[in-house]
Protein backbone atom coordinates (compact mmCIF):
# COMPACT_ATOMS: atom_id res chain seq x y z
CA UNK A 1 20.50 -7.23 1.35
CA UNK A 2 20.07 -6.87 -2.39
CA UNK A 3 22.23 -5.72 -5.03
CA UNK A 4 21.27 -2.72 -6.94
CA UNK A 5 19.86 -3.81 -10.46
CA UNK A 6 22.23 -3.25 -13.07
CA UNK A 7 21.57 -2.08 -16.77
CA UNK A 8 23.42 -5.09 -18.32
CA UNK A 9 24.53 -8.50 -17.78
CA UNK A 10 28.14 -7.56 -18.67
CA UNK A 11 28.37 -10.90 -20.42
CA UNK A 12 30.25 -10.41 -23.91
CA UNK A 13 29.93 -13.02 -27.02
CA UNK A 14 32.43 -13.42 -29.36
CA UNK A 15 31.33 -16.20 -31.82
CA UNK A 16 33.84 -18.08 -34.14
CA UNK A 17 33.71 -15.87 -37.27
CA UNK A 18 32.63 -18.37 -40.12
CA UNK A 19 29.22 -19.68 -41.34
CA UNK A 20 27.04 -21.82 -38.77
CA UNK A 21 28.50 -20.05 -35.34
CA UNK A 22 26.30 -17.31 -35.17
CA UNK A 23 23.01 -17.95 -35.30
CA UNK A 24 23.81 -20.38 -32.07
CA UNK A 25 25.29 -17.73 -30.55
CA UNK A 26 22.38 -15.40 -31.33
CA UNK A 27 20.34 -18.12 -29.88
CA UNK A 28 22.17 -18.46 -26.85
CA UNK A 29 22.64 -14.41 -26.39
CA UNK A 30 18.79 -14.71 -26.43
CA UNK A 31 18.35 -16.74 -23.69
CA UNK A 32 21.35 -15.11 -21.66
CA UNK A 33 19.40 -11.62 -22.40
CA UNK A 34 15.93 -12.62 -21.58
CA UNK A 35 16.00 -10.03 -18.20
CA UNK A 36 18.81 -7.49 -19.31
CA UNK A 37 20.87 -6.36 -22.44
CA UNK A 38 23.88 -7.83 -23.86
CA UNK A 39 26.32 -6.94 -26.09
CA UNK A 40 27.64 -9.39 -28.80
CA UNK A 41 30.83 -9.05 -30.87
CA UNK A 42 30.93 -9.78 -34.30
CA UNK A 43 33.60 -8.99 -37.28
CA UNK A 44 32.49 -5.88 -39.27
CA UNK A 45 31.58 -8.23 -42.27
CA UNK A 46 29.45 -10.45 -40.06
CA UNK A 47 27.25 -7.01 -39.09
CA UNK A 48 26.91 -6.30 -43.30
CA UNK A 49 26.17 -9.91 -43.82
CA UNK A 50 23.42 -9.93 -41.26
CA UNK A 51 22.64 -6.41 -41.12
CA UNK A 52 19.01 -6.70 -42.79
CA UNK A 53 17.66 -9.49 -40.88
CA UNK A 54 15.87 -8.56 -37.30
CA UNK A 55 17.76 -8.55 -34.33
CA UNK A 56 16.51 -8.93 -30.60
CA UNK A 57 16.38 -5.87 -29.06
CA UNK A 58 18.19 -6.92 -25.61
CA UNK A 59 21.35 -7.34 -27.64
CA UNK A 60 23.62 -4.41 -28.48
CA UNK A 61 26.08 -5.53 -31.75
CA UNK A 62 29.84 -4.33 -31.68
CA UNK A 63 32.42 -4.76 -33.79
CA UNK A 64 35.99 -5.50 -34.47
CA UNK A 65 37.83 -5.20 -37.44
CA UNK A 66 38.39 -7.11 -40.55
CA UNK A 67 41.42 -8.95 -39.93
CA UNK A 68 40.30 -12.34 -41.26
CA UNK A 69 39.57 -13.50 -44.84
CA UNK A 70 36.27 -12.66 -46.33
CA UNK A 71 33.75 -15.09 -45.67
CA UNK A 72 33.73 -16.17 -49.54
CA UNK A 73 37.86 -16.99 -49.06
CA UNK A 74 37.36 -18.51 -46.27
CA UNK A 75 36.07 -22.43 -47.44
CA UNK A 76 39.35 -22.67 -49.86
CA UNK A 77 41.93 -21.75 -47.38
CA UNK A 78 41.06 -23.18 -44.12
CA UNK A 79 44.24 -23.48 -42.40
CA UNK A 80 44.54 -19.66 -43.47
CA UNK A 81 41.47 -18.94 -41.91
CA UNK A 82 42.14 -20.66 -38.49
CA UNK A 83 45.76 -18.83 -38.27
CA UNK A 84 44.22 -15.69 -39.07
CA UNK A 85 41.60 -16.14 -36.11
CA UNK A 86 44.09 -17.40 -33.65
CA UNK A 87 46.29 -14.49 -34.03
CA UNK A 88 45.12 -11.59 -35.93
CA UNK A 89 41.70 -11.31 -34.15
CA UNK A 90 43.70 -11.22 -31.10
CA UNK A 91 44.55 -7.43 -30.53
CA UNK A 92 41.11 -5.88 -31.70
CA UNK A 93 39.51 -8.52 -29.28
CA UNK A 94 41.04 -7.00 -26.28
C-alpha cells in the first residue's frame, strides 16, 4: 500500500551564512526539489542580497533574523563571525 502524496519534502536547508555557501545549497535544494517543494532558510540579509536574482519555484525562502555581522564585516573579523554563528543563530534556528 502507498503513502498518500504529500505537498512537500519537509526537508529544511540552512546554509552557512557567508559568501560561497549558498549558491551550493541552492544547487543542491534544486535537485532535492525536483518532484516537490522545499523550503530553504536563509538570514534576512542573505534574502536582500539575493532578492533580485530568479529563484526556482519548488523552493519556498524563510528567514531568520540578523544576528550575525553584515556580510561586508564579516572577512575582517572571522573568529567574530564563527562565534556569532555558533551561538547567536542558535535560538532563531529552532
Amino acid at each position: 500500500m502507498e503513502s498518500p502524496p504529500t505537498s512537500f519534502n519537509h526537508i529544511l536547508a540552512m546554509p552557512y551564512p557567508s559568501r560561497g555557501h549558498i549558491n551550493p545549497m541552492l544547487s543542491f535544494c534544486k535537485i532535492l526539489t525536483s518532484q516537490k517543494p522545499n523550503k530553504i532558510l536563509i538570514t534576512e540579509e542573505w534574502l536582500t542580497i539575493i532578492g533580485a536574482d530568479p529563484k526556482p519555484e519548488s523552493i519556498r525562502f524563510t528567514t531568520i533574523p540578523n544576528v550575525i555581522p553584515p556580510e561586508r564585516e564579516k572577512a575582517a573579523n572571522f573568529p567574530g563571525l564563527y562565534e556569532a554563528v555558533m551561538t547567536k543563530m542558535e535560538a532563531p534556528f529552532e
